[in-house]
N, C-alpha and C. Protein backbone atom coordinates (compact mmCIF):
# COMPACT_ATOMS: atom_id res chain seq x y z
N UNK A 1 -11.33 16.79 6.72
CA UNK A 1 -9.96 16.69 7.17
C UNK A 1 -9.20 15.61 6.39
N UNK A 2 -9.77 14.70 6.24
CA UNK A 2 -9.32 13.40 5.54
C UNK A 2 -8.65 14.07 4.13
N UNK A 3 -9.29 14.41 3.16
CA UNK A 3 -9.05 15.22 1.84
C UNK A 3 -7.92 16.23 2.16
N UNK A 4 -7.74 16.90 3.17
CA UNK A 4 -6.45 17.69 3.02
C UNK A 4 -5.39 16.99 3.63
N UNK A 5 -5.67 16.07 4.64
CA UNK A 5 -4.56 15.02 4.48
C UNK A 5 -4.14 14.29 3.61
N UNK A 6 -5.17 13.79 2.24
CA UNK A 6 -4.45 13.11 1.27
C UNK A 6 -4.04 14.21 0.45
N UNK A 7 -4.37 15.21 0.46
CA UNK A 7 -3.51 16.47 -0.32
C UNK A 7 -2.13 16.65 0.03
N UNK A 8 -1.89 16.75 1.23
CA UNK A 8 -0.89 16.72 2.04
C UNK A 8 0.27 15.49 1.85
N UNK A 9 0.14 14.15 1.96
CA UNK A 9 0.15 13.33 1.38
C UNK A 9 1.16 13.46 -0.43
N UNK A 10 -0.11 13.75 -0.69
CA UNK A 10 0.56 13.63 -2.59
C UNK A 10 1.35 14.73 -2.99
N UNK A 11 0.92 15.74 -2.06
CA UNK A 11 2.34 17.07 -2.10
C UNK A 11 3.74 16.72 -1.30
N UNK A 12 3.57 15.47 -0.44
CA UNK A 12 4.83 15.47 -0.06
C UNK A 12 5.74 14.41 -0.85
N UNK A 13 4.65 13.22 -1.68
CA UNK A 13 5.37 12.61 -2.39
C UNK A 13 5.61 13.42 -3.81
N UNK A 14 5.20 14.80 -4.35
CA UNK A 14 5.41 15.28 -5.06
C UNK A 14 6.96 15.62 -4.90
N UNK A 15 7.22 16.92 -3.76
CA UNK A 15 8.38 16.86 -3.20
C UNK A 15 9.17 16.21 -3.74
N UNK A 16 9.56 14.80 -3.07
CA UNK A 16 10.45 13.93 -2.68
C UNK A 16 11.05 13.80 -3.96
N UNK A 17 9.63 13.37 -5.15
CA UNK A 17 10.26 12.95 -6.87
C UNK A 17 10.70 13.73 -6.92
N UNK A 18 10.23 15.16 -6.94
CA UNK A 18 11.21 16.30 -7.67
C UNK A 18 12.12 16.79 -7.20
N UNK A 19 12.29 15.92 -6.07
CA UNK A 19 13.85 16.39 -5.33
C UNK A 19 15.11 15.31 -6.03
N UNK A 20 14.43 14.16 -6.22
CA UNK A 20 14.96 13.26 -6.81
C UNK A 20 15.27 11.99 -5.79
N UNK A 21 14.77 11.98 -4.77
CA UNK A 21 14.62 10.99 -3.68
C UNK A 21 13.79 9.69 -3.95
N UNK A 22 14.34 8.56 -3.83
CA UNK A 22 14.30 7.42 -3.53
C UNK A 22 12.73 7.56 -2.31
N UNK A 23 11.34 6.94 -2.63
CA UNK A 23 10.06 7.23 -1.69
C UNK A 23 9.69 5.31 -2.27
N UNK A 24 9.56 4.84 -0.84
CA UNK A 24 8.55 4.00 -0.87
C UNK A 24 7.19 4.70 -0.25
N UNK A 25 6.01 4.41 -1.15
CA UNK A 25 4.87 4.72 -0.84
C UNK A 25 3.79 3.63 -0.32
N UNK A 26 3.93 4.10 1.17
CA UNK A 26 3.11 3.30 2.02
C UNK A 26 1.80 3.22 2.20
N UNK A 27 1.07 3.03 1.56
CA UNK A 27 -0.35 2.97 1.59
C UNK A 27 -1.50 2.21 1.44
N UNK A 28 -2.48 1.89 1.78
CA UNK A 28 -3.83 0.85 1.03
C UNK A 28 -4.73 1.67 0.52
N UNK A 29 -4.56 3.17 0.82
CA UNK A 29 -5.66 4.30 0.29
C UNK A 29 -5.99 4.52 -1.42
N UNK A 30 -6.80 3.62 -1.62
CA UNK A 30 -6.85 3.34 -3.19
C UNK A 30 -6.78 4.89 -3.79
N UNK A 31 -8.00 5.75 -3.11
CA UNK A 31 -7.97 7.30 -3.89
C UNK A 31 -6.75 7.72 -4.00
N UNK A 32 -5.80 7.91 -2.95
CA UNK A 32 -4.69 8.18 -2.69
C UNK A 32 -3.38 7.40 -3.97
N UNK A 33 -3.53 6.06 -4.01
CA UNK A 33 -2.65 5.65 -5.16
C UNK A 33 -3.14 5.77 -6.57
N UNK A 34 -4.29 6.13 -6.51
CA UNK A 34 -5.06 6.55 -8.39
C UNK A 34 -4.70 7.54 -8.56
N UNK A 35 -4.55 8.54 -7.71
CA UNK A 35 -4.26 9.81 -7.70
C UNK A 35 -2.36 10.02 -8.01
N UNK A 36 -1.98 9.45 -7.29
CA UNK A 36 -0.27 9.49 -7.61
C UNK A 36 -0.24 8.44 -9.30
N UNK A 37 -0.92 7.53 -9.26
CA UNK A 37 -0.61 6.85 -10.50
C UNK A 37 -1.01 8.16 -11.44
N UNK A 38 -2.66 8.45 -11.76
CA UNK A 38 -2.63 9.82 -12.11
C UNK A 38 -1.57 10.58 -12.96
N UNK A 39 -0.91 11.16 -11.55
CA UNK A 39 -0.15 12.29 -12.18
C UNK A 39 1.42 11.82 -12.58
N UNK A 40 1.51 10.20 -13.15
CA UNK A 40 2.68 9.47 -13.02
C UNK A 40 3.64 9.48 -11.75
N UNK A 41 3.86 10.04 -10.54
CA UNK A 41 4.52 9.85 -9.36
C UNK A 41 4.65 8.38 -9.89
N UNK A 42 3.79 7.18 -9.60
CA UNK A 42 4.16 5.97 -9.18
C UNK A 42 5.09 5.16 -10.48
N UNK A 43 5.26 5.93 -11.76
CA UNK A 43 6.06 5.33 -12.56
C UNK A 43 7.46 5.58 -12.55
N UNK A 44 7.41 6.60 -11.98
CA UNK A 44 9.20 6.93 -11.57
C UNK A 44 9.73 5.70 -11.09
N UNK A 45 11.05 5.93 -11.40
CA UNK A 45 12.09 4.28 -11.61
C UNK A 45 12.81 4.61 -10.07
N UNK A 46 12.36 5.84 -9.34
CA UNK A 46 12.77 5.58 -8.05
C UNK A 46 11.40 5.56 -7.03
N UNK A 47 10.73 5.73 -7.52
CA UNK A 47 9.20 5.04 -6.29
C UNK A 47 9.03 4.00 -6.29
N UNK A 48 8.80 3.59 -5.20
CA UNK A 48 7.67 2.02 -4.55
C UNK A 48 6.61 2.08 -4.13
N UNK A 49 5.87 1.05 -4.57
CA UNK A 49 4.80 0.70 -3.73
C UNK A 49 4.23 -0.28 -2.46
N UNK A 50 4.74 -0.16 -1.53
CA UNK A 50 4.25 -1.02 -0.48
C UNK A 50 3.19 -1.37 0.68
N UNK A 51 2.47 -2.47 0.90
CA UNK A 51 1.49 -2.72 1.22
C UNK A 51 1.66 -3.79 2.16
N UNK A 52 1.27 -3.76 3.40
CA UNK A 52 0.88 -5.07 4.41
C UNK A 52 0.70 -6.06 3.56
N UNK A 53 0.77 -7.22 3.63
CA UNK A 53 0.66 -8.94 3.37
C UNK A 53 -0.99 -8.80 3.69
N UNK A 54 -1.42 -9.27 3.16
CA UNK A 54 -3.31 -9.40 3.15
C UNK A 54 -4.14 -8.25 3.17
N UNK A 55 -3.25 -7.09 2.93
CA UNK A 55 -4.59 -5.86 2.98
C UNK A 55 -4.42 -5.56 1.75
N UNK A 56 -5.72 -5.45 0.97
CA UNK A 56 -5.63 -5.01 -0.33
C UNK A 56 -4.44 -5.88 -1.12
N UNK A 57 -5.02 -7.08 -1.58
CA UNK A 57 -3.96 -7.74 -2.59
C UNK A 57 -4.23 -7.60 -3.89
N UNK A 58 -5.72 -7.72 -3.97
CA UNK A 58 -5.92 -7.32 -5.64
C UNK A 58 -5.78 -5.90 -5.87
N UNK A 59 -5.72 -4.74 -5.32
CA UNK A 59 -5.00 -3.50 -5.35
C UNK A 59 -3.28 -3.88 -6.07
N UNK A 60 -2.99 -4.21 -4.86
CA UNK A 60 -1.42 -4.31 -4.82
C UNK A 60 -1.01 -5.16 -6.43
N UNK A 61 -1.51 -6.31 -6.83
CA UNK A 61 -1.74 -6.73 -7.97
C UNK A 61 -2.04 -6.18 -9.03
N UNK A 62 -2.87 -5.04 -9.41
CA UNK A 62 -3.11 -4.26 -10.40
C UNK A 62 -2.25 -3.29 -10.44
N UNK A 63 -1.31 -3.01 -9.59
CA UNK A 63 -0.54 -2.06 -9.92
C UNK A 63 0.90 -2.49 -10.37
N UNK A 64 1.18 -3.63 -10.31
CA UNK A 64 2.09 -4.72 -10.45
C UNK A 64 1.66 -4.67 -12.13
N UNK A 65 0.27 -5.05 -12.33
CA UNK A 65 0.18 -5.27 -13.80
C UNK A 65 0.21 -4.19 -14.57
N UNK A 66 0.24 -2.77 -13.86
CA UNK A 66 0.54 -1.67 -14.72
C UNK A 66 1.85 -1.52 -14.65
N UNK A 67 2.66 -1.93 -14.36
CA UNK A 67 4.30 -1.97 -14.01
C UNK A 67 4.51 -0.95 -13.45
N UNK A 68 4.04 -1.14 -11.74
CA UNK A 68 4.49 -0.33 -11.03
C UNK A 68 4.79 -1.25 -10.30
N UNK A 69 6.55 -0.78 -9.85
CA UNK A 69 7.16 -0.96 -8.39
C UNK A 69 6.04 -1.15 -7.24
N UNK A 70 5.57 -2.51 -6.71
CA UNK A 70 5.16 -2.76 -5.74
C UNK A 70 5.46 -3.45 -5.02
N UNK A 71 6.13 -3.64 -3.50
CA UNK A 71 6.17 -5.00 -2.84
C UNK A 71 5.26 -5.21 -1.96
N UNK A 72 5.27 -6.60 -0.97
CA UNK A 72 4.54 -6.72 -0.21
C UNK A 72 5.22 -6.77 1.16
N UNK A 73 5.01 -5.65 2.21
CA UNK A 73 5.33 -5.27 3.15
C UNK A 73 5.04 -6.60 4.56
N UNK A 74 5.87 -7.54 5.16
CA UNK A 74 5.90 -8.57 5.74
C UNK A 74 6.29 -8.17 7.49
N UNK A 75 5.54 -8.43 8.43
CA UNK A 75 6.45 -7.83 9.68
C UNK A 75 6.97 -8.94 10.15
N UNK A 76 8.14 -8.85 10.99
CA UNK A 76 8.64 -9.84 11.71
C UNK A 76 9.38 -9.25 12.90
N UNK A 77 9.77 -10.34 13.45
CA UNK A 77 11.21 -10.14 14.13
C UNK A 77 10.21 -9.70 15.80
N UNK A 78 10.95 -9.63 16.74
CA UNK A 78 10.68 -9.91 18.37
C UNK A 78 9.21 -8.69 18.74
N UNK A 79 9.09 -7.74 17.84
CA UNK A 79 8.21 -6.42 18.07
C UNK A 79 7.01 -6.51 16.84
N UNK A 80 7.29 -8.08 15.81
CA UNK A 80 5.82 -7.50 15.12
C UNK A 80 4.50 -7.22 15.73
N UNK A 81 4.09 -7.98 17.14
CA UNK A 81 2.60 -7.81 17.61
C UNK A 81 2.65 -6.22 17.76
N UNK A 82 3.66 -5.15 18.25
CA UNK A 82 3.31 -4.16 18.63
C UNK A 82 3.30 -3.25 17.65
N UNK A 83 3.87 -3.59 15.95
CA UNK A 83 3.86 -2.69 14.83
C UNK A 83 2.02 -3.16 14.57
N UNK A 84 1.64 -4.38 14.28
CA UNK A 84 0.47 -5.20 13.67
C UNK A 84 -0.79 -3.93 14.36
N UNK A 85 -0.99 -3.91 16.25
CA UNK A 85 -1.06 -3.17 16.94
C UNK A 85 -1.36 -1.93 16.47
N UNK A 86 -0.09 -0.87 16.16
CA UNK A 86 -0.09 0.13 15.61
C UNK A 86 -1.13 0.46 14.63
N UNK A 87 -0.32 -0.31 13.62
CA UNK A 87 -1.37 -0.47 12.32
C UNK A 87 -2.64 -0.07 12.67
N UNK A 88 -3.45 -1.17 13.27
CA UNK A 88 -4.82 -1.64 13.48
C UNK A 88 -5.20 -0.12 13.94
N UNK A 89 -4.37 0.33 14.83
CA UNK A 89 -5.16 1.41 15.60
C UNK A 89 -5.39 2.48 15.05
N UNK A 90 -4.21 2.79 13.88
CA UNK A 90 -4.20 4.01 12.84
C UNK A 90 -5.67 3.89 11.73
N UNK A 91 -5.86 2.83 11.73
CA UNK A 91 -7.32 2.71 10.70
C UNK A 91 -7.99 1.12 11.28
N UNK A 92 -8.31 1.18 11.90
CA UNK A 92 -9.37 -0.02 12.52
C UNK A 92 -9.94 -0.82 11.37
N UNK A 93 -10.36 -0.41 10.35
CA UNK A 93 -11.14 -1.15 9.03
C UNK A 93 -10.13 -2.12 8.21
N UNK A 94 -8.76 -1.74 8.61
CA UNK A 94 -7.92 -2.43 7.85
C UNK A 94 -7.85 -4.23 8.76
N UNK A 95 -7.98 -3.99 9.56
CA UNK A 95 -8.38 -5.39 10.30
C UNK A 95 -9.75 -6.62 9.15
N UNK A 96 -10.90 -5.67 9.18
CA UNK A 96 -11.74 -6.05 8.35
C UNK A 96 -11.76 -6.73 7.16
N UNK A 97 -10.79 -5.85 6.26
CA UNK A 97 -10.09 -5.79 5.41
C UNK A 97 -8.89 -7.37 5.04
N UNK A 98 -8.25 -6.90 6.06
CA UNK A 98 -7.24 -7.90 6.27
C UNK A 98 -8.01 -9.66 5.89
N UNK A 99 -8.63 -9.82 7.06
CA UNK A 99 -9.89 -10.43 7.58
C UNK A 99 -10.80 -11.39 6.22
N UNK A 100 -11.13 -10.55 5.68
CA UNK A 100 -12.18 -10.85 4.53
C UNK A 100 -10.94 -11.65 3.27
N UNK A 101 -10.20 -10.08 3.03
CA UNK A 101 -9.00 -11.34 2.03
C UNK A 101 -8.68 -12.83 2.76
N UNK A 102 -8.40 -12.70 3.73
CA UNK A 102 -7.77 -14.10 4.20
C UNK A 102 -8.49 -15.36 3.95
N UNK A 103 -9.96 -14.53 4.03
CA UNK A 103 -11.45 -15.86 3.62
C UNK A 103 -10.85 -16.03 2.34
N UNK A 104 -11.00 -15.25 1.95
CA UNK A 104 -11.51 -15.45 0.38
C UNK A 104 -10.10 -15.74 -0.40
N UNK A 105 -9.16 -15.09 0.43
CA UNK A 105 -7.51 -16.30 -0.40
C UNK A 105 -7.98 -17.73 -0.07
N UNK A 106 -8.50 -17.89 1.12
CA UNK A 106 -8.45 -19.52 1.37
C UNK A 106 -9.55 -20.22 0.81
N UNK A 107 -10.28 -19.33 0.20
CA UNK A 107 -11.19 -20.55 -0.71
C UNK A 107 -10.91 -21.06 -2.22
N UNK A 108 -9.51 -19.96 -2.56
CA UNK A 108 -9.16 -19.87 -3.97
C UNK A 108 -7.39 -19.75 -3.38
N UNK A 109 -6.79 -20.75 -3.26
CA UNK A 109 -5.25 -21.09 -2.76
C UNK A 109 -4.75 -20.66 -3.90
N UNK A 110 -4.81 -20.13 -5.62
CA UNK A 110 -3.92 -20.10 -6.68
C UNK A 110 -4.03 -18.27 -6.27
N UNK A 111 -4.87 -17.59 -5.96
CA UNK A 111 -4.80 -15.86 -5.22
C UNK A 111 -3.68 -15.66 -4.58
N UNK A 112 -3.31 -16.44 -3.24
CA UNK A 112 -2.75 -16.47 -2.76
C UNK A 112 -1.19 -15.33 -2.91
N UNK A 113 -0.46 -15.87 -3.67
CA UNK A 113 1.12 -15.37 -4.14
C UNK A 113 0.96 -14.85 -5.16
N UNK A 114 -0.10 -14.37 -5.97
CA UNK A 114 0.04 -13.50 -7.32
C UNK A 114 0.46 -12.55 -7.47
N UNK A 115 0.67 -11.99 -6.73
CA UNK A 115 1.15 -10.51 -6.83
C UNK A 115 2.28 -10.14 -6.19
């Protein structure tokens, strides 16, 4: 099921380019962004790439160094616990994830803002 959802997925950001629409692409699913880098989707001068603050930074960083449109996706404001929440519940591992970078930014503080 997973595989025809990321099919699903890269056919809809197929779509969007060839409609000529403005797509930030929300994801940490590495297969999923090799695959759009791939077939150039992510070099179009109207795609983004955006990513949670601590999930996958050296991801988010390598695609920065291939000059792709990436930012880093920040929550705030009176409702972040219940987006953070969300998140977590849509893929549980991204907690883990989250988790482990945060060690390992804090043993190497120059990681931190690179990307």
């Amino acid at each position: 099921m997973q595989v025809m959802s990321e099919e699903r997925y890269i056919d809809f950001v197929s779509m969007c380019i060839n409609s000529n629409h403005s797509l930030s692409v929300a994801t940490h699913d590495e297969n999923i962004l090799m695959d759009l880098k791939a077939k150039g989707f992510l070099y179009s001068p109207n795609v983004e790439v955006e990513m949670l603050d601590g999930v996958r930074p050296d991801l988010l960083k390598s695609l920065k160094e291939d000059n792709i449109q990436a930012k880093v996706y920040v929550t705030y404001g009176s409702e972040w616990y219940l987006y953070l929440v969300h998140r977590i519940a849509e893929y549980p591992p991204n907690i883990y994830i989250f988790i482990s970078n945060m060690i390992e930014q804090n043993t190497d503080r120059e990681k931190i803002h690179t990307y």
